[in-house]
PDB file of N, CA and C in Angstrom:
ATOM      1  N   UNK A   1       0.841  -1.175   0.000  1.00  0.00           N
ATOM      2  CA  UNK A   1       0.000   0.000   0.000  1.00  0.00           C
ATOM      3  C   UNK A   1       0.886   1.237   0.000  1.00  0.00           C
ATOM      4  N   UNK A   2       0.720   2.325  -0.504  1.00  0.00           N
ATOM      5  CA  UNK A   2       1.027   3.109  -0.883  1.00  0.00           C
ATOM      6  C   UNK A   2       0.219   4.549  -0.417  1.00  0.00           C
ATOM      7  N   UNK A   3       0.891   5.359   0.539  1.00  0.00           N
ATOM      8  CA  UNK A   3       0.523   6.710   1.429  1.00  0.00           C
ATOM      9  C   UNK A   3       0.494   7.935   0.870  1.00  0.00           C
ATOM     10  N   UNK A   4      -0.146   8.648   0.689  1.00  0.00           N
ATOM     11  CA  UNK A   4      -0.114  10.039  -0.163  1.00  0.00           C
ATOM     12  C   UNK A   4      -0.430  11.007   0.917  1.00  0.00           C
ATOM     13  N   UNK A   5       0.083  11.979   2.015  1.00  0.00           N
ATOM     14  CA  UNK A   5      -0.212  13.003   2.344  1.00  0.00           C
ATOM     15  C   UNK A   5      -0.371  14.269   1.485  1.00  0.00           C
ATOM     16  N   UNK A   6      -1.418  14.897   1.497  1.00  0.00           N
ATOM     17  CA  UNK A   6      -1.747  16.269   1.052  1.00  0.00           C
ATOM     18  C   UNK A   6      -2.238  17.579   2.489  1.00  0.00           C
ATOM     19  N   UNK A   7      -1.593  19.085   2.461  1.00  0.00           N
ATOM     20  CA  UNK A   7      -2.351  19.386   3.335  1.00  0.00           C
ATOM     21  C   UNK A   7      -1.466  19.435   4.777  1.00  0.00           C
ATOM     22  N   UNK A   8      -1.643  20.248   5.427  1.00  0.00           N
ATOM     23  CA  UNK A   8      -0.880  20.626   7.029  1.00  0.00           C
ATOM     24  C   UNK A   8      -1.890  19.534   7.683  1.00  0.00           C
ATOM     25  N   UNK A   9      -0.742  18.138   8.192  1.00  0.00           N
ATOM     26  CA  UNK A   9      -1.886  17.627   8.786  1.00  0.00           C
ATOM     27  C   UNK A   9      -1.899  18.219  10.621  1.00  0.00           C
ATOM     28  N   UNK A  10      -2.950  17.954  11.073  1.00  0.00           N
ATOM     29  CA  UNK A  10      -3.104  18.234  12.907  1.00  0.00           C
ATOM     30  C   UNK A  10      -4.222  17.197  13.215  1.00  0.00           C
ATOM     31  N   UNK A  11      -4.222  17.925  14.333  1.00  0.00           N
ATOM     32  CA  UNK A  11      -5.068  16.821  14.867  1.00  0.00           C
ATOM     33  C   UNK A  11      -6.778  17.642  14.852  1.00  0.00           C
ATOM     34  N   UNK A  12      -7.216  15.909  14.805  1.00  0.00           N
ATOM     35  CA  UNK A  12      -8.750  16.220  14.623  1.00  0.00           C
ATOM     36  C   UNK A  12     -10.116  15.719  15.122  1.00  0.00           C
ATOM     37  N   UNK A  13     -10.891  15.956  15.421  1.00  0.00           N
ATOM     38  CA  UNK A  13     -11.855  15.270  16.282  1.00  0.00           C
ATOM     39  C   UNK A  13     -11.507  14.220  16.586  1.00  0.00           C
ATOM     40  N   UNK A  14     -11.625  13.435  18.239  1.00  0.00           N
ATOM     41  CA  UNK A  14     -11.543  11.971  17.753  1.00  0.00           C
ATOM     42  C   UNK A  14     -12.128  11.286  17.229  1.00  0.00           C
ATOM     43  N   UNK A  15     -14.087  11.802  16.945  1.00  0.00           N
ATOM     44  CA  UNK A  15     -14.947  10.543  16.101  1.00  0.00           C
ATOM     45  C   UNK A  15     -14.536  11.170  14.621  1.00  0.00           C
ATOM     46  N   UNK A  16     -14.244  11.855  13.946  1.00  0.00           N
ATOM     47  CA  UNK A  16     -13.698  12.164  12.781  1.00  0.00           C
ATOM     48  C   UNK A  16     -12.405  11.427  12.534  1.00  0.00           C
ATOM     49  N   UNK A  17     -11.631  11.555  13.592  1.00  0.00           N
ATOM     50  CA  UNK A  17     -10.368  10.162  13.335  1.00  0.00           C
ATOM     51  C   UNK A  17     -10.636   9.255  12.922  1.00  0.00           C
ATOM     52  N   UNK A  18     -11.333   8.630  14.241  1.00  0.00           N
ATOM     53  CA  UNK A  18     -11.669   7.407  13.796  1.00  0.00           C
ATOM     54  C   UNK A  18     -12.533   6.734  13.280  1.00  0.00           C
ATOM     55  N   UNK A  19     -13.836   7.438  12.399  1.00  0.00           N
ATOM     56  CA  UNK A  19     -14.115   7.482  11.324  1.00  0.00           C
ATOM     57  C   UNK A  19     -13.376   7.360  10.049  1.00  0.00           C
ATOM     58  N   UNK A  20     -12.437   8.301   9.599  1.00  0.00           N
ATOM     59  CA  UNK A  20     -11.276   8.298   8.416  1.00  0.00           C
ATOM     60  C   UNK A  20     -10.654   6.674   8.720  1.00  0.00           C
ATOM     61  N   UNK A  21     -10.519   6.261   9.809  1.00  0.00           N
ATOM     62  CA  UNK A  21      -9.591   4.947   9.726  1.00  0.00           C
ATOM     63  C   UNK A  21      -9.631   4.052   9.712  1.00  0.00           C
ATOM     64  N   UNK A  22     -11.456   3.885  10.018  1.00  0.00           N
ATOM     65  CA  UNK A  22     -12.054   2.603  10.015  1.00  0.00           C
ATOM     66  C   UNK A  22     -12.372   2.693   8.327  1.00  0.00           C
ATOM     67  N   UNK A  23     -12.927   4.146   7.687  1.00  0.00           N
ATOM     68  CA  UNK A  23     -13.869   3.879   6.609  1.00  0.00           C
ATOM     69  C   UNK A  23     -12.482   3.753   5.388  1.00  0.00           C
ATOM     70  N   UNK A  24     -11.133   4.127   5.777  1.00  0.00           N
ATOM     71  CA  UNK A  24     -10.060   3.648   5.196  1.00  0.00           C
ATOM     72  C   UNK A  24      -9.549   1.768   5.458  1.00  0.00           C
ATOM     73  N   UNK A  25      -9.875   2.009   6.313  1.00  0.00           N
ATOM     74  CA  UNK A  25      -9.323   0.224   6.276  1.00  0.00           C
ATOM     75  C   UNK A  25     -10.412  -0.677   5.843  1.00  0.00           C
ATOM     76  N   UNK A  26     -11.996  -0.249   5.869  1.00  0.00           N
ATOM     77  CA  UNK A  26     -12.742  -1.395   4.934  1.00  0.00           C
ATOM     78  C   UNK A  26     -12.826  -0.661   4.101  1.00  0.00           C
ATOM     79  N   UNK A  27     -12.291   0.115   3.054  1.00  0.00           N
ATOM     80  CA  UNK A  27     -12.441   0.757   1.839  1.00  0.00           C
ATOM     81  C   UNK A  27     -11.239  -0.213   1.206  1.00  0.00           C
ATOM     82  N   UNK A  28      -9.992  -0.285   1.794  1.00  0.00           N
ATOM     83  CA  UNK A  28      -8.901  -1.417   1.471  1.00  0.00           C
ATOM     84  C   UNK A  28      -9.418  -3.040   1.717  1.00  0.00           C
ATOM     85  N   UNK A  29     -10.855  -3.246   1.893  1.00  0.00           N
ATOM     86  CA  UNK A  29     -10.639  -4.440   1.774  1.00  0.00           C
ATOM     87  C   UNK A  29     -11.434  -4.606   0.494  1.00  0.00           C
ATOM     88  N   UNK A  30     -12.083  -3.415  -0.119  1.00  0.00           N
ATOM     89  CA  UNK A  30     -12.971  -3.358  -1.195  1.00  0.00           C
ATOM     90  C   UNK A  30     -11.807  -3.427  -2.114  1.00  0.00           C
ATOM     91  N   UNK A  31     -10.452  -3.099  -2.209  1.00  0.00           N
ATOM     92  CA  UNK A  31      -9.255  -2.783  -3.519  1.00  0.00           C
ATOM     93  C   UNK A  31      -8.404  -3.507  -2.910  1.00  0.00           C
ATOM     94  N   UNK A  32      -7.317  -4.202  -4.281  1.00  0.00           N
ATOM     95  CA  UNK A  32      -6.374  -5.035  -4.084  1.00  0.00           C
ATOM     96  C   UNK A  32      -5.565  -4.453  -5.000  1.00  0.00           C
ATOM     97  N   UNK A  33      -4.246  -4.747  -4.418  1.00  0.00           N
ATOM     98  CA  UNK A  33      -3.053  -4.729  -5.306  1.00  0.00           C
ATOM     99  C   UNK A  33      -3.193  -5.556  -6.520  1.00  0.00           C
ATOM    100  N   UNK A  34      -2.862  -5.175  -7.900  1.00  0.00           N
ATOM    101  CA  UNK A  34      -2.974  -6.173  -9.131  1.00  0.00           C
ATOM    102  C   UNK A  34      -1.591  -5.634  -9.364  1.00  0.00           C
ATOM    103  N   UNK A  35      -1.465  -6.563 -10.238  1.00  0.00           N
ATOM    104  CA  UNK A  35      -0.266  -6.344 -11.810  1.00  0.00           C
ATOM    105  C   UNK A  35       1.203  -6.029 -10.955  1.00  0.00           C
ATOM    106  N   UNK A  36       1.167  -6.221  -9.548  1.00  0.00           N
ATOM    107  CA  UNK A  36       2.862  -5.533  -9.131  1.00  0.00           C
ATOM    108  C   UNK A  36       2.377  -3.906  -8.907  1.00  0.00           C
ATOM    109  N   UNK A  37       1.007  -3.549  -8.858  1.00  0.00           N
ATOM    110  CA  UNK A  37       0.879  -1.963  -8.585  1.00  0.00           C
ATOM    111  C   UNK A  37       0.160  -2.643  -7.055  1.00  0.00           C
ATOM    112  N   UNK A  38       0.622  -1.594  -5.836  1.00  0.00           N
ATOM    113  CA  UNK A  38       0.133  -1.272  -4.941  1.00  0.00           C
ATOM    114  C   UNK A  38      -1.233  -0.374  -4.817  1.00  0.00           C
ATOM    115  N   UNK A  39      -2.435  -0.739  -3.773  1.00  0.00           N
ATOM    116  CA  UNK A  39      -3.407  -0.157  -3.466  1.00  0.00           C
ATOM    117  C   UNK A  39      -2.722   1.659  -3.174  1.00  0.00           C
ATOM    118  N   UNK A  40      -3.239   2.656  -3.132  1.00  0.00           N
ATOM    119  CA  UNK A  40      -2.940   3.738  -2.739  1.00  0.00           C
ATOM    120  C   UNK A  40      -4.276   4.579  -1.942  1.00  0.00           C
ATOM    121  N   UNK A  41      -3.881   5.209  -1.043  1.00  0.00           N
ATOM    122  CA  UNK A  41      -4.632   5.956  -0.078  1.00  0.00           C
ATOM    123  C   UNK A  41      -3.761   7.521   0.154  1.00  0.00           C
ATOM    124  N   UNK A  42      -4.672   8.239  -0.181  1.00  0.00           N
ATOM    125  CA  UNK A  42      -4.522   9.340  -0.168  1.00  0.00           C
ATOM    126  C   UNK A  42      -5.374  10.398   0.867  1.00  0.00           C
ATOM    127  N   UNK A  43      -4.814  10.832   1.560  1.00  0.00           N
ATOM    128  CA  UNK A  43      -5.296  11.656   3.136  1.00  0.00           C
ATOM    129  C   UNK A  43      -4.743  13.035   2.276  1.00  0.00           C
ATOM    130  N   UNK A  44      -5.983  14.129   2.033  1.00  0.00           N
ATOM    131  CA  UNK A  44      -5.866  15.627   1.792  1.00  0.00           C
ATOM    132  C   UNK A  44      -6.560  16.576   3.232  1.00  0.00           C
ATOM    133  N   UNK A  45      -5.659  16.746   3.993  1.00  0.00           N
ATOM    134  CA  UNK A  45      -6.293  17.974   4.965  1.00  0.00           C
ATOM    135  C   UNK A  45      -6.649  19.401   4.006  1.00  0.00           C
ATOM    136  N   UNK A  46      -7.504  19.680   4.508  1.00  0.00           N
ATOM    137  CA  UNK A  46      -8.248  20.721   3.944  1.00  0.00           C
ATOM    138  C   UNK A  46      -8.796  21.428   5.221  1.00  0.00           C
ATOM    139  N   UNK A  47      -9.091  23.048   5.192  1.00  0.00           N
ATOM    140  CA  UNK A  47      -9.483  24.135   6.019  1.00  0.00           C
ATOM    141  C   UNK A  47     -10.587  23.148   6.779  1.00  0.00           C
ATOM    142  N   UNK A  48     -11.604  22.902   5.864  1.00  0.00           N
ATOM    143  CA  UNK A  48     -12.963  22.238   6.547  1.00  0.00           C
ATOM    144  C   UNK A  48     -13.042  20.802   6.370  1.00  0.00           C
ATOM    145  N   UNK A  49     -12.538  20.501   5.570  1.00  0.00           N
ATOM    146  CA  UNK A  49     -12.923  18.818   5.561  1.00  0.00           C
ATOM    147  C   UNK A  49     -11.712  18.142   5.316  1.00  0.00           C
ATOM    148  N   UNK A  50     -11.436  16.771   5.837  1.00  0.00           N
ATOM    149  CA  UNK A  50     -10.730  15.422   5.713  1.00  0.00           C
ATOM    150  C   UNK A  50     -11.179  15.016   4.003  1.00  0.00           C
ATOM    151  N   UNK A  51     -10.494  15.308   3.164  1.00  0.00           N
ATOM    152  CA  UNK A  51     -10.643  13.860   2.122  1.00  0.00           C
ATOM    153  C   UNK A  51      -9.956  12.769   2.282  1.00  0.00           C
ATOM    154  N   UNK A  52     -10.219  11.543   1.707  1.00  0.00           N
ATOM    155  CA  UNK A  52     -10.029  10.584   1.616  1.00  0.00           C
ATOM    156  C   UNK A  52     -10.140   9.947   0.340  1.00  0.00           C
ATOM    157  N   UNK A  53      -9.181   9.121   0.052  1.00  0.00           N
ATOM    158  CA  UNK A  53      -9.739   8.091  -1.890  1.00  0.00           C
ATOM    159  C   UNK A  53      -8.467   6.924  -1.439  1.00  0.00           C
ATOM    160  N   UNK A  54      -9.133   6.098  -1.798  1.00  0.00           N
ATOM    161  CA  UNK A  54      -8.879   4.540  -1.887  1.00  0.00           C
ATOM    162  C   UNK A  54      -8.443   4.592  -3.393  1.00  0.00           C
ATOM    163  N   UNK A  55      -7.711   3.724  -4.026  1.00  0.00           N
ATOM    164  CA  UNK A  55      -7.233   3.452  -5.579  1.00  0.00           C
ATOM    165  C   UNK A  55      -6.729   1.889  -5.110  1.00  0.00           C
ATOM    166  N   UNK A  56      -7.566   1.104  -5.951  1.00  0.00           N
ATOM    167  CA  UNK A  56      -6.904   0.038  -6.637  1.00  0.00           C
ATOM    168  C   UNK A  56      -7.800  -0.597  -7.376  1.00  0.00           C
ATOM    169  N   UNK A  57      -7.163  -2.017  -7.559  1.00  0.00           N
ATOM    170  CA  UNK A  57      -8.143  -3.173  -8.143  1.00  0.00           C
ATOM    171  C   UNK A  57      -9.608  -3.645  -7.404  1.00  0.00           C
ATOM    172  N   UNK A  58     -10.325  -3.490  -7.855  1.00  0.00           N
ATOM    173  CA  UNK A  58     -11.732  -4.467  -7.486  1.00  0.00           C
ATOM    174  C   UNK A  58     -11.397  -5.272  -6.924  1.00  0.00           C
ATOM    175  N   UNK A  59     -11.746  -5.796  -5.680  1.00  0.00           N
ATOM    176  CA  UNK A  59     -11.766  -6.823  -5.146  1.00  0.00           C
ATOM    177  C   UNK A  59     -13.275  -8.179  -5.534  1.00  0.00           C
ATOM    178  N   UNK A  60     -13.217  -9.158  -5.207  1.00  0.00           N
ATOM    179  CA  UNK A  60     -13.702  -9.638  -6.043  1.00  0.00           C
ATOM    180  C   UNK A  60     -14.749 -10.274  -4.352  1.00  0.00           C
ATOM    181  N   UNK A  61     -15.639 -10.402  -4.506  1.00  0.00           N
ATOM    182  CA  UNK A  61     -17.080 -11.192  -3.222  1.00  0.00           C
ATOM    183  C   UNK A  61     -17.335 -10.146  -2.448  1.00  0.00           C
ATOM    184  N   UNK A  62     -18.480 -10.581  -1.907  1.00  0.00           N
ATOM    185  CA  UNK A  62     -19.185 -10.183  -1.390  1.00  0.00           C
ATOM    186  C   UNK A  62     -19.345  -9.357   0.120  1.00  0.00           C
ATOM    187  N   UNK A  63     -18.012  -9.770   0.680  1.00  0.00           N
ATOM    188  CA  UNK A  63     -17.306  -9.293   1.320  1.00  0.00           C
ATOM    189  C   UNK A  63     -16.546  -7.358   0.781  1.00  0.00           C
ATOM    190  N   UNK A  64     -16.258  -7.801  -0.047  1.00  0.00           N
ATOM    191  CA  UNK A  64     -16.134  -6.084  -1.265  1.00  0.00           C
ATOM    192  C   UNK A  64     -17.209  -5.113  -0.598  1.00  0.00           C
ATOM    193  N   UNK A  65     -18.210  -5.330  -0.987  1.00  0.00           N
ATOM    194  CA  UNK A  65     -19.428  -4.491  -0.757  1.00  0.00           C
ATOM    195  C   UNK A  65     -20.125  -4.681   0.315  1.00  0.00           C
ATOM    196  N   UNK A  66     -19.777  -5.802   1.462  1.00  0.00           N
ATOM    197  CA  UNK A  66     -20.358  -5.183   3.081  1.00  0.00           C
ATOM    198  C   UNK A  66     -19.464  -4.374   3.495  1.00  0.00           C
ATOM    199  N   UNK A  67     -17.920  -4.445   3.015  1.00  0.00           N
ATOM    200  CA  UNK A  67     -16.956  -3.219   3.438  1.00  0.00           C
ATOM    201  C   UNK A  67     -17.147  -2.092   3.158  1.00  0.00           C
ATOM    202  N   UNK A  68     -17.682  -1.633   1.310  1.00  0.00           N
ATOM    203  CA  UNK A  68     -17.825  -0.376   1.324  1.00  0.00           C
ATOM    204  C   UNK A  68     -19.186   0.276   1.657  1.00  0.00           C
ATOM    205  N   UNK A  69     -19.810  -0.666   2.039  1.00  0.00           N
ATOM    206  CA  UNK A  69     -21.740  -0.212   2.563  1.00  0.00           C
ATOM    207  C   UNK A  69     -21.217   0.312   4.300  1.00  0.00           C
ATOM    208  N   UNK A  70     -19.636  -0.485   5.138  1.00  0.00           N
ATOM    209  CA  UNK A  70     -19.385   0.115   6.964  1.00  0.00           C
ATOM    210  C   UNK A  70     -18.788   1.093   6.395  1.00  0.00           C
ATOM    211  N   UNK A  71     -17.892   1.209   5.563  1.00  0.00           N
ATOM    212  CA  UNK A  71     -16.920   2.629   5.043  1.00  0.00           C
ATOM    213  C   UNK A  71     -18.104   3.752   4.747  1.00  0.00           C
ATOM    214  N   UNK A  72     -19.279   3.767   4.033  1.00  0.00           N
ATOM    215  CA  UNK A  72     -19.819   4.710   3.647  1.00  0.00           C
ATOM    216  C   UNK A  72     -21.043   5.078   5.110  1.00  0.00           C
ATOM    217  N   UNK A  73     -21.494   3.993   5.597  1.00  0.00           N
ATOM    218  CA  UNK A  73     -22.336   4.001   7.073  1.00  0.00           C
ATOM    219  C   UNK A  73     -21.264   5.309   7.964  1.00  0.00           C
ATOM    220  N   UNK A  74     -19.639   4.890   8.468  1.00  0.00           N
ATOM    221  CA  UNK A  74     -18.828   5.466   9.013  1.00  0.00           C
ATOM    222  C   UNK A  74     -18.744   6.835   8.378  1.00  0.00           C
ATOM    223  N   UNK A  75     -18.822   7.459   7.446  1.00  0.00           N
ATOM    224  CA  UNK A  75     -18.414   8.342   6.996  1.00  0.00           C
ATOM    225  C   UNK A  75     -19.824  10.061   6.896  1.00  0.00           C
ATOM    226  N   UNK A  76     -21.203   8.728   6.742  1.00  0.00           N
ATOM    227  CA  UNK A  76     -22.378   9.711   6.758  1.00  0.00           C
ATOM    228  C   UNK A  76     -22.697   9.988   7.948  1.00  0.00           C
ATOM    229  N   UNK A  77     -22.659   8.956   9.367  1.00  0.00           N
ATOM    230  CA  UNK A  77     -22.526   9.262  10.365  1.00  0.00           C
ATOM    231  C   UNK A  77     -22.172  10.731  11.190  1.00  0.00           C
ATOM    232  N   UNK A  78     -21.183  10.779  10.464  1.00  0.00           N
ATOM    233  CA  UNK A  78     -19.905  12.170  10.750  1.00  0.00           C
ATOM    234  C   UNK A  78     -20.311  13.415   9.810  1.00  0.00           C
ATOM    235  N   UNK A  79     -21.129  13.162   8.938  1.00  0.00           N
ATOM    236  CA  UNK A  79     -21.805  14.189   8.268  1.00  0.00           C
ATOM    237  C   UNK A  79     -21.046  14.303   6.994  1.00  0.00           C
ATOM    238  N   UNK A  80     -20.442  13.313   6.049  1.00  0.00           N
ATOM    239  CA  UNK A  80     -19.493  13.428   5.677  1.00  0.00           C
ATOM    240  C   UNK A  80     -20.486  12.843   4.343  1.00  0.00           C
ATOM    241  N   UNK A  81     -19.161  12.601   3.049  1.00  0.00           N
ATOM    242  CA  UNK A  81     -20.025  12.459   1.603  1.00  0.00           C
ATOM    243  C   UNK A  81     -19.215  10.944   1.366  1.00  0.00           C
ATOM    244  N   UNK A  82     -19.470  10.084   0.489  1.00  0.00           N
ATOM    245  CA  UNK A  82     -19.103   9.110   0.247  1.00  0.00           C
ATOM    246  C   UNK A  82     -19.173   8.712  -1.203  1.00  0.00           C
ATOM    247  N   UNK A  83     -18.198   8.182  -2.003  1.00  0.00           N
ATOM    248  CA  UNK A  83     -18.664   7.813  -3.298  1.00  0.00           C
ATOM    249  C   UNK A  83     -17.835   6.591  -3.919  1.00  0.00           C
ATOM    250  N   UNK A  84     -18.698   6.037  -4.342  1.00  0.00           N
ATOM    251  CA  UNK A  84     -17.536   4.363  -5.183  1.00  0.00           C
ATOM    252  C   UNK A  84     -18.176   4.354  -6.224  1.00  0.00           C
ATOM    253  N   UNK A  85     -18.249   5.260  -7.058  1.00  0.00           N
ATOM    254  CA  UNK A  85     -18.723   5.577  -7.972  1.00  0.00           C
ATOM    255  C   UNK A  85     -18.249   4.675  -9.389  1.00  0.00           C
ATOM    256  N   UNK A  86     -18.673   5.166 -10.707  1.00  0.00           N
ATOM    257  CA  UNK A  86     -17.983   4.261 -11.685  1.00  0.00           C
ATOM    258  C   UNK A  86     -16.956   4.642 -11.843  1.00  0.00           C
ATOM    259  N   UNK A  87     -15.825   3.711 -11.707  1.00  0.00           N
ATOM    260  CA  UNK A  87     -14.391   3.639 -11.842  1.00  0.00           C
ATOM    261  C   UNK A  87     -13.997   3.333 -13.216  1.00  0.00           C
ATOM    262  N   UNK A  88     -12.674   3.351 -14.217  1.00  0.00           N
ATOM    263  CA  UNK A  88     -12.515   2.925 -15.297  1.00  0.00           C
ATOM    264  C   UNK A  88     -12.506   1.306 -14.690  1.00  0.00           C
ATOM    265  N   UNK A  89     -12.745   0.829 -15.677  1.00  0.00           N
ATOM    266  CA  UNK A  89     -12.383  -0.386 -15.868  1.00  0.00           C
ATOM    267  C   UNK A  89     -10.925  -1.434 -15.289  1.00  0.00           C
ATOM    268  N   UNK A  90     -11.483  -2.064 -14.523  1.00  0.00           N
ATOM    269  CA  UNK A  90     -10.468  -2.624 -13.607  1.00  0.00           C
ATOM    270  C   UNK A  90      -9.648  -2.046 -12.785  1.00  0.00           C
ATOM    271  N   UNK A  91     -10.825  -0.739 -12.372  1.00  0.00           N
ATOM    272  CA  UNK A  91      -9.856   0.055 -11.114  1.00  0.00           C
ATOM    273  C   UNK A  91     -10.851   0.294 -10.481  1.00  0.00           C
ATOM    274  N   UNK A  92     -10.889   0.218  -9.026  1.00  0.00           N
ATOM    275  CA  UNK A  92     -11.948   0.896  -7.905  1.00  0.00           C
ATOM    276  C   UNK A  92     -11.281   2.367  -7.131  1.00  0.00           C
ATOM    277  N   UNK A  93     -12.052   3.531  -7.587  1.00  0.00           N
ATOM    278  CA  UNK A  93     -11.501   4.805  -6.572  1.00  0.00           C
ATOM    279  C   UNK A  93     -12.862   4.629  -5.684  1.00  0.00           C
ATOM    280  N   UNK A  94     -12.688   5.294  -4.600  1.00  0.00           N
ATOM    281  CA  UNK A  94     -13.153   5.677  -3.388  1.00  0.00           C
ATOM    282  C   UNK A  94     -13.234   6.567  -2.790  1.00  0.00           C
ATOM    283  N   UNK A  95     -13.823   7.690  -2.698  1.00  0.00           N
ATOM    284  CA  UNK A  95     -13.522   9.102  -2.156  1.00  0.00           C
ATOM    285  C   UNK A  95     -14.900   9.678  -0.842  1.00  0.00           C
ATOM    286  N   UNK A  96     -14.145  10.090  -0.284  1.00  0.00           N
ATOM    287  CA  UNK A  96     -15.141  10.228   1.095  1.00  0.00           C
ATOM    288  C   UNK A  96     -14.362  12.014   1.288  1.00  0.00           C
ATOM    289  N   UNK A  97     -15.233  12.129   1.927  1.00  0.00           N
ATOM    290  CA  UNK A  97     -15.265  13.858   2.278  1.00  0.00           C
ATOM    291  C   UNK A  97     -15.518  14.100   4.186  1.00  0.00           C
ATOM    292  N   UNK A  98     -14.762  14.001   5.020  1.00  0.00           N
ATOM    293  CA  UNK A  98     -15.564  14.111   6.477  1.00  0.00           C
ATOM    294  C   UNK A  98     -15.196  15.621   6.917  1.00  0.00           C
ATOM    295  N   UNK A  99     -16.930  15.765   7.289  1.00  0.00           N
ATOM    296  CA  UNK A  99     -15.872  17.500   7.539  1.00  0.00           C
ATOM    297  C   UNK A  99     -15.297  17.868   9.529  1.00  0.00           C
ATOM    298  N   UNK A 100     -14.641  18.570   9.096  1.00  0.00           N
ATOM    299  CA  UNK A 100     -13.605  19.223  10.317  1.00  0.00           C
ATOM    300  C   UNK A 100     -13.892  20.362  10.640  1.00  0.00           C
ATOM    301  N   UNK A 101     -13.388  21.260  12.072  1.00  0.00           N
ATOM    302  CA  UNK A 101     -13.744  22.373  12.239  1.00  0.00           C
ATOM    303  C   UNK A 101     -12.385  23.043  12.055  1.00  0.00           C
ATOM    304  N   UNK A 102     -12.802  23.854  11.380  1.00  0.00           N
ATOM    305  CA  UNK A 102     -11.488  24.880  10.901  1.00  0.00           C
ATOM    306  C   UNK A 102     -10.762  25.127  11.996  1.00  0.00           C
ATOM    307  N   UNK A 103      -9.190  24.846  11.970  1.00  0.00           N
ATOM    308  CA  UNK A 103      -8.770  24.986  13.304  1.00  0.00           C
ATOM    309  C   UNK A 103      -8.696  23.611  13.875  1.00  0.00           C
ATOM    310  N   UNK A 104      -9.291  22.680  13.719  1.00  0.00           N
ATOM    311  CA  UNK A 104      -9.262  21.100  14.248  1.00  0.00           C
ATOM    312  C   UNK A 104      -9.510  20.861  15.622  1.00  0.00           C
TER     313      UNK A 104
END
């Protein structure tokens, strides 16, 4: 897996934490490493909101999609946006939005 910081990170709510880390770790069980490319996760701090995006391969059962149905549950909770939208072809992105209070 593969880490992308964007953004002055600080610290931030704790249910907004740990929101981002749960709805990041079953968002990674929805994407797999293919071809010798690593999954990638990308954390953008922003003034008001946490983004988040998952990148990889489709994972394949049913298991895929009870992960991204707790990732997106975790994320609306917090007042936040969620999307696993259509991906190209043989790639799954993931992007979640949780918002923060300016200042953290």
């Amino acid at each position: 897996m593969a880490l992308e910081i964007d953004g002055e990170r600080r610290t931030l709510p704790v249910g907004v934490e740990l929101a981002a880390y749960r709805a990041v770790q079953h968002a990674l069980v929805a994407v797999r490493s293919a071809g010798g490319e690593a999954a990638t996760v990308a954390l953008r701090y922003r003034p008001d909101v946490l983004e988040l995006e998952v990148r990889g391969a489709p994972a394949a059962g049913g298991g895929a999609e009870a992960a991204l149905a707790a990732a997106r549950e975790r994320v609306t909770a917090h007042g936040g946006t969620f999307d696993a939208g259509a991906p190209p072809p043989g790639r799954r992105v993931l992007r979640a939005e949780l918002p923060v209070a300016a200042g953290g």
